[in-house]
C-alpha atoms as a PDB file:
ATOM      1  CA  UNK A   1     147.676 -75.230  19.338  1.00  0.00           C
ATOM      2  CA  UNK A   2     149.542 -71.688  19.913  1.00  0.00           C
ATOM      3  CA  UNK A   3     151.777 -70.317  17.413  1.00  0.00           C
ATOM      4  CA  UNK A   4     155.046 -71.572  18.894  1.00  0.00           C
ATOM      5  CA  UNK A   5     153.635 -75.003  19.427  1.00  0.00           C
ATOM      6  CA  UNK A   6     152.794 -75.221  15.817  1.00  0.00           C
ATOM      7  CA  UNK A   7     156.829 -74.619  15.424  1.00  0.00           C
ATOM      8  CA  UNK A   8     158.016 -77.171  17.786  1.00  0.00           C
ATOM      9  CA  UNK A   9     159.033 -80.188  16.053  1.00  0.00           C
ATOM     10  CA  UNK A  10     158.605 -83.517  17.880  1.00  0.00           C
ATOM     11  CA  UNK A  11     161.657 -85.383  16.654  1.00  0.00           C
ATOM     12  CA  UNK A  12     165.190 -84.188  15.917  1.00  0.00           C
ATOM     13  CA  UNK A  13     168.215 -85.645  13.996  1.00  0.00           C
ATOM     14  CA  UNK A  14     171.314 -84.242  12.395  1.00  0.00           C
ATOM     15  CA  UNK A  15     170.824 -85.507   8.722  1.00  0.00           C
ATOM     16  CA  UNK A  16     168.182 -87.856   7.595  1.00  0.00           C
ATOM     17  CA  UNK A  17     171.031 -90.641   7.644  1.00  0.00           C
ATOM     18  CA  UNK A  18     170.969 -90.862  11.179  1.00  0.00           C
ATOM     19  CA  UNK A  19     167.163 -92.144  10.898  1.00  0.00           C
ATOM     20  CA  UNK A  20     166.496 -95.713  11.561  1.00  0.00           C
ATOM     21  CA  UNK A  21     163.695 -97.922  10.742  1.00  0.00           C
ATOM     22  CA  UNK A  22     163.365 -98.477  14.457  1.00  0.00           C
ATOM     23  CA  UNK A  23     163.216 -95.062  14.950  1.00  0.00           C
ATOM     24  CA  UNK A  24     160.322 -94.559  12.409  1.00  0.00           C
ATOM     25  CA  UNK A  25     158.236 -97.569  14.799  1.00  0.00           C
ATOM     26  CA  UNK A  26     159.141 -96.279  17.853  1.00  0.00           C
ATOM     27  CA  UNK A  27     157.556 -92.190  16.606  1.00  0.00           C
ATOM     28  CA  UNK A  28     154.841 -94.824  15.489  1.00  0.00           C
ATOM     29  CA  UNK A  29     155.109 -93.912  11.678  1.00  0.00           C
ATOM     30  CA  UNK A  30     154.168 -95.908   8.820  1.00  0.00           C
ATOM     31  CA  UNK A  31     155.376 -94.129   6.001  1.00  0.00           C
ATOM     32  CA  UNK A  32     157.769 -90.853   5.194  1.00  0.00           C
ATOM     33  CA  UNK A  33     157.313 -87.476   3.553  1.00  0.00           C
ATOM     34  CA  UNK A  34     160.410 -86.645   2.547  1.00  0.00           C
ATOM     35  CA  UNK A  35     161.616 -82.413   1.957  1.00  0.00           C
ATOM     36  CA  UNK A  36     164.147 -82.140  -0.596  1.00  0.00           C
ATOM     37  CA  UNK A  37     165.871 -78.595  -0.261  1.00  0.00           C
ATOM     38  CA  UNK A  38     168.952 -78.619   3.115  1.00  0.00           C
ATOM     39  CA  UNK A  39     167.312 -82.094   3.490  1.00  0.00           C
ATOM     40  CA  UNK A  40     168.553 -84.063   0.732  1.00  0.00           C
ATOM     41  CA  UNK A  41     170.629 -81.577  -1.020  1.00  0.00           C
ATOM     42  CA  UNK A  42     171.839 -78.220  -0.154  1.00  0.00           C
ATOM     43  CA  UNK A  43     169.405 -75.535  -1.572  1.00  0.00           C
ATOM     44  CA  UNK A  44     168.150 -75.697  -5.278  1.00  0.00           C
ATOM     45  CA  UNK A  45     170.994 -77.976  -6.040  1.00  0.00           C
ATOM     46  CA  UNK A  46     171.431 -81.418  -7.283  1.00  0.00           C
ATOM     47  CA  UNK A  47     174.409 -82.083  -5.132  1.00  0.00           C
ATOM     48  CA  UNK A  48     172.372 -84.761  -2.941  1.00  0.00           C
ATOM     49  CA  UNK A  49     174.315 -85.682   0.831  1.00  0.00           C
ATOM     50  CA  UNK A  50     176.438 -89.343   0.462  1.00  0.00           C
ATOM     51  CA  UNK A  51     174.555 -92.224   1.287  1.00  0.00           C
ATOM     52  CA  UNK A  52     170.980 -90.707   0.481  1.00  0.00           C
ATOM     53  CA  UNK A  53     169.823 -93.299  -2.053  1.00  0.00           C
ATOM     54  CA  UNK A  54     170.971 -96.166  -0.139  1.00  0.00           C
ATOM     55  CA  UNK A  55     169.121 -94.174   3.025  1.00  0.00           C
ATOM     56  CA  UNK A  56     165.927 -94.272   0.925  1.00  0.00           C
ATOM     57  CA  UNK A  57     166.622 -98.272  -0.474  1.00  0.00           C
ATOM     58  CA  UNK A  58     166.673 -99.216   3.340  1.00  0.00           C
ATOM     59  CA  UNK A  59     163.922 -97.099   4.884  1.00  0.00           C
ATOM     60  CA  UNK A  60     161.546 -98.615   1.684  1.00  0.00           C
ATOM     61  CA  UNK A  61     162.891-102.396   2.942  1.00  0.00           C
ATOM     62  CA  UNK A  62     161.837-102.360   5.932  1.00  0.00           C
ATOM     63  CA  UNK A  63     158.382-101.442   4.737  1.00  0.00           C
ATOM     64  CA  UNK A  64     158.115 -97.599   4.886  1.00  0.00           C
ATOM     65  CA  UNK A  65     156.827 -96.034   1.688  1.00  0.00           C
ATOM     66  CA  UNK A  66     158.929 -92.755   1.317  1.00  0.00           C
ATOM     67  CA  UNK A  67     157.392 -89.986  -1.369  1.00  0.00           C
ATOM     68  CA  UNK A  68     159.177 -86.605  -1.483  1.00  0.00           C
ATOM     69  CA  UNK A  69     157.033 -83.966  -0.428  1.00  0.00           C
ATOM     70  CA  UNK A  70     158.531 -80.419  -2.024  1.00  0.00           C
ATOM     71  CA  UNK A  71     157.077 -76.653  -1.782  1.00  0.00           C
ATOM     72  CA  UNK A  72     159.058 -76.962  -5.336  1.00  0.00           C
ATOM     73  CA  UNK A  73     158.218 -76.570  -9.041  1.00  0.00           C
ATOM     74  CA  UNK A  74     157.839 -79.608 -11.224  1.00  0.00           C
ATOM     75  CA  UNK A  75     160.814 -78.595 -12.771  1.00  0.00           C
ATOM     76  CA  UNK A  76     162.829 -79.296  -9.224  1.00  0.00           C
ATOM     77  CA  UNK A  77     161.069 -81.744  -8.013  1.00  0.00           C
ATOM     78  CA  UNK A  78     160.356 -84.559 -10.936  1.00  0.00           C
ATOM     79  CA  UNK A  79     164.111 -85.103 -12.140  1.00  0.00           C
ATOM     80  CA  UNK A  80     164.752 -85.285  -7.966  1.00  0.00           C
ATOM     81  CA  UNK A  81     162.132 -88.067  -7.670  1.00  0.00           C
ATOM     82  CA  UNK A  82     163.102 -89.692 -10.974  1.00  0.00           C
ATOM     83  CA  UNK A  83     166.760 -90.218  -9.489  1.00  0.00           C
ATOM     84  CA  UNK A  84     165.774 -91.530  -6.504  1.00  0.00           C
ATOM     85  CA  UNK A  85     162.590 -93.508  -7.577  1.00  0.00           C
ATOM     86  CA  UNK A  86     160.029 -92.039  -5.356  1.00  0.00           C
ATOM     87  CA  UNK A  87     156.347 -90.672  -6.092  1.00  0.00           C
ATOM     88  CA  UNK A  88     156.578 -86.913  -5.406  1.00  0.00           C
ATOM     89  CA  UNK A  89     154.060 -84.170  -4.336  1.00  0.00           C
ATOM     90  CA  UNK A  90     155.046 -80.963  -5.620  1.00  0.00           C
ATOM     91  CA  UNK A  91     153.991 -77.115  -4.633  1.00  0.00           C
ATOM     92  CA  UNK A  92     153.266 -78.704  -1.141  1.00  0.00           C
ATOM     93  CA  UNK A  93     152.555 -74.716   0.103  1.00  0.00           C
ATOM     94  CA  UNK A  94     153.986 -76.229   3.182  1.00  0.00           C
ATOM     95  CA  UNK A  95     153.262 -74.602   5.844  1.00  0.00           C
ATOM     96  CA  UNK A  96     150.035 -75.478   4.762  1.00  0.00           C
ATOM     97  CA  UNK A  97     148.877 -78.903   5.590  1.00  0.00           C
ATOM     98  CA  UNK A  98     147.245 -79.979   1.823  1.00  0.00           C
ATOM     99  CA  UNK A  99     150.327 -81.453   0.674  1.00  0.00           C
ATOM    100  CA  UNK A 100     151.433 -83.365   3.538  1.00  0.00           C
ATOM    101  CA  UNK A 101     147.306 -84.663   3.633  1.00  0.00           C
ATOM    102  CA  UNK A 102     147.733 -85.873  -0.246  1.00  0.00           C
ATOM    103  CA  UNK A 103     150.838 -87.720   0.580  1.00  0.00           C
ATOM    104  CA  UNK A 104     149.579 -89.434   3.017  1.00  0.00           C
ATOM    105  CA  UNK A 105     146.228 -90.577   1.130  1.00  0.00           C
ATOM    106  CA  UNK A 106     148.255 -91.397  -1.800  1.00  0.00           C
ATOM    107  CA  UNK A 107     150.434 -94.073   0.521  1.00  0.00           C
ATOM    108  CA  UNK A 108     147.442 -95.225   2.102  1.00  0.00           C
ATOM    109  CA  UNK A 109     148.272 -94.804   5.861  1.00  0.00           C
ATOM    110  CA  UNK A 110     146.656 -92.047   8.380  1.00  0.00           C
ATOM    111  CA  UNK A 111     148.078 -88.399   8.791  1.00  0.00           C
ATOM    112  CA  UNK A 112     149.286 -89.242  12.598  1.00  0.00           C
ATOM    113  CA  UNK A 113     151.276 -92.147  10.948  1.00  0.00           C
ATOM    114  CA  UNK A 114     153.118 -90.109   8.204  1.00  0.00           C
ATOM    115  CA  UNK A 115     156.937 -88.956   9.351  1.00  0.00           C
ATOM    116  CA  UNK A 116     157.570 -85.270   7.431  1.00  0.00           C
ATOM    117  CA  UNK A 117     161.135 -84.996   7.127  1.00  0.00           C
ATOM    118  CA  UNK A 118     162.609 -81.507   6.816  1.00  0.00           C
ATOM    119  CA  UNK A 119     164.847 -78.551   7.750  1.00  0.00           C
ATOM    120  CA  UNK A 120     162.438 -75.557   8.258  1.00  0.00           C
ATOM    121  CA  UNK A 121     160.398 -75.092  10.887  1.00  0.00           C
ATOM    122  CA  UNK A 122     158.209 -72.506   9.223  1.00  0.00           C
ATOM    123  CA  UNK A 123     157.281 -74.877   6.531  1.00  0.00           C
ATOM    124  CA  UNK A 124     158.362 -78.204   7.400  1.00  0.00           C
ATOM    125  CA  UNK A 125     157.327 -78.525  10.964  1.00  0.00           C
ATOM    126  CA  UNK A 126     154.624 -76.084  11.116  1.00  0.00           C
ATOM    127  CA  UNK A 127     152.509 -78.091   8.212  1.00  0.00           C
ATOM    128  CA  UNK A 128     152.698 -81.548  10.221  1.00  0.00           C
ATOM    129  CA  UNK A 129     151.954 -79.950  13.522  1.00  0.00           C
ATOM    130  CA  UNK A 130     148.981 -78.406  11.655  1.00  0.00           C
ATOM    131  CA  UNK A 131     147.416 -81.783  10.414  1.00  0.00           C
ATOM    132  CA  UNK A 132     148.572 -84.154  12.932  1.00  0.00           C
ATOM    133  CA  UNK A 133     151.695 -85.657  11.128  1.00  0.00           C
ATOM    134  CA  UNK A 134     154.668 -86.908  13.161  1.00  0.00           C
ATOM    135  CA  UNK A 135     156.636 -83.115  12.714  1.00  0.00           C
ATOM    136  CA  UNK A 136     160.772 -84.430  12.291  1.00  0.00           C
ATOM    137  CA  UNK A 137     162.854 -81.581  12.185  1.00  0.00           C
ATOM    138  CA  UNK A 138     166.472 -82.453  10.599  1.00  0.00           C
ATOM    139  CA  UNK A 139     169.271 -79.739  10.931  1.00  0.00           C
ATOM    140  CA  UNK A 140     169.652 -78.130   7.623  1.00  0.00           C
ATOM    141  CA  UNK A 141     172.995 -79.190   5.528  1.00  0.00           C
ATOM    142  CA  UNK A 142     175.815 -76.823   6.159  1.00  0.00           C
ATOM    143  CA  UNK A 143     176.413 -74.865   3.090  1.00  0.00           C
ATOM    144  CA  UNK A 144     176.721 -71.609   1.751  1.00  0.00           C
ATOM    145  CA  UNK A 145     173.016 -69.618   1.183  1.00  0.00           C
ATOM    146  CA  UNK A 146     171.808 -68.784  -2.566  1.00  0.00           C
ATOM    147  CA  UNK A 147     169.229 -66.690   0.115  1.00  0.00           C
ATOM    148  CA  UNK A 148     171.592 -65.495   2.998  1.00  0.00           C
ATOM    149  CA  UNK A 149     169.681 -63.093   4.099  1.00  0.00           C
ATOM    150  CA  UNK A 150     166.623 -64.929   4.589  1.00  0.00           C
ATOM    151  CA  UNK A 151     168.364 -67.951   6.163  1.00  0.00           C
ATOM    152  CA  UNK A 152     169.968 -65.531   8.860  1.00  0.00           C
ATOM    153  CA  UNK A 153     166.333 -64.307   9.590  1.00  0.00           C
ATOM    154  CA  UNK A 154     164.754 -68.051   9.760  1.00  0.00           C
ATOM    155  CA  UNK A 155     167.928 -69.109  11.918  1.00  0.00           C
ATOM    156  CA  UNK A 156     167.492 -66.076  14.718  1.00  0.00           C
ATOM    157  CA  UNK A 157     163.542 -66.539  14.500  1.00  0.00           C
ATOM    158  CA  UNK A 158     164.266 -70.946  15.175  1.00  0.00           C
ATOM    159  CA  UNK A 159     167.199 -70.267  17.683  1.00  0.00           C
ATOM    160  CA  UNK A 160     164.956 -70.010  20.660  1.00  0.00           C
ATOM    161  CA  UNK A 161     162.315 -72.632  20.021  1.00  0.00           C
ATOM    162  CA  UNK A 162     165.305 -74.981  18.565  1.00  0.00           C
ATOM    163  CA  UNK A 163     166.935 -74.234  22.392  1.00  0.00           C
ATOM    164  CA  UNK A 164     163.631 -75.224  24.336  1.00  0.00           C
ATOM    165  CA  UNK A 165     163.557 -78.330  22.111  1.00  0.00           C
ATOM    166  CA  UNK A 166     167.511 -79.162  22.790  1.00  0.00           C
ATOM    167  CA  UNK A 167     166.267 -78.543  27.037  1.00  0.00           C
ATOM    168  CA  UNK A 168     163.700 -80.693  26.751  1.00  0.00           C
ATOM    169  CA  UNK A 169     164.450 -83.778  24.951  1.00  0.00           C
ATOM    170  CA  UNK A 170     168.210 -83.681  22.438  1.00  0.00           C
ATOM    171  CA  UNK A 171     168.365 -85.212  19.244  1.00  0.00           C
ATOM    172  CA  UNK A 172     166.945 -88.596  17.947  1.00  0.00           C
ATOM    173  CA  UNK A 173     163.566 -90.507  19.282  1.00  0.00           C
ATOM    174  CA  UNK A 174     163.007 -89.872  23.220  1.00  0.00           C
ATOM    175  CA  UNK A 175     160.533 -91.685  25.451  1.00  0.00           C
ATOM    176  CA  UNK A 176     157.242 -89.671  26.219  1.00  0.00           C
END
């Protein structure tokens, strides 16, 4: 897979809300790694998006095991997956696949049936393209940057793949 491939995310959705448990069948997933940073909560905050523990209550009812998968410290990540209940994997070194690989042993289902969840393409994306995950790119939340400089690099680097993805298929779950 070329290097742009490896950033091209197969599914897109404005916020993780919008996912259904249809949509997880229909990408063929059986169970969801979950990023936490611009996913669930604007960066290296606590200040989680409305609705996300309910979000999480209904994707685990209809029989998806969710488990937060987080490039993050221990320190971030275990009070995170204490609130919300789920089994985490921590210093992921997404874009590296190892983390996203131990998730999905750990829930007991295949690494082509595991839905990563995140904002970045240069972590997120790139680490479930590498192993074979189902790559789910979600638009980061709108906030202000604790790392604008960095975020204004990442955005002008993703602006032309995220445009090739927008010609070719638009947001949510498309038909092959």
């Amino acid at each position: 897979m070329k290097h742009d491939a490896l950033l091209m995310p197969k599914y897109r959705f404005r916020s993780v809300l919008d996912i259904t448990p249809e949509d997880l069948r229909k990408m063929g997933a059986k169970a969801v790694g979950l990023d936490i940073d611009n996913t669930l909560a604007p960066d290296g905050t606590m200040k989680f998006i409305d609705g996300a523990k309910e979000w999480i209550q209904s994707i685990q009812a209809a029989g998806f095991p969710v488990m937060l998968v987080s490039n993050g410290s221990l320190l971030r990540v275990v009070p995170i997956a204490k609130r919300f209940g789920l089994p985490f994997v921590s210093h992921a070194l997404k874009p590296y696949s190892h983390g996203l690989r131990r998730a999905a042993k750990r829930m007991h289902v295949d690494i082509h049936e595991l839905a990563m969840l995140g904002d970045q393409l240069f972590s997120d994306v790139k680490a479930a393209n590498r192993c074979g995950a189902i790559a789910v790119r979600i638009d980061p939340i709108p906030m202000k940057s604790l790392y604008p400089h960095y975020y204004a690099w990442k955005e002008k680097r993703e602006a032309p793949i995220l445009a090739e993805f927008e010609r070719r298929h638009g947001y949510g779950v498309y038909e092959d």
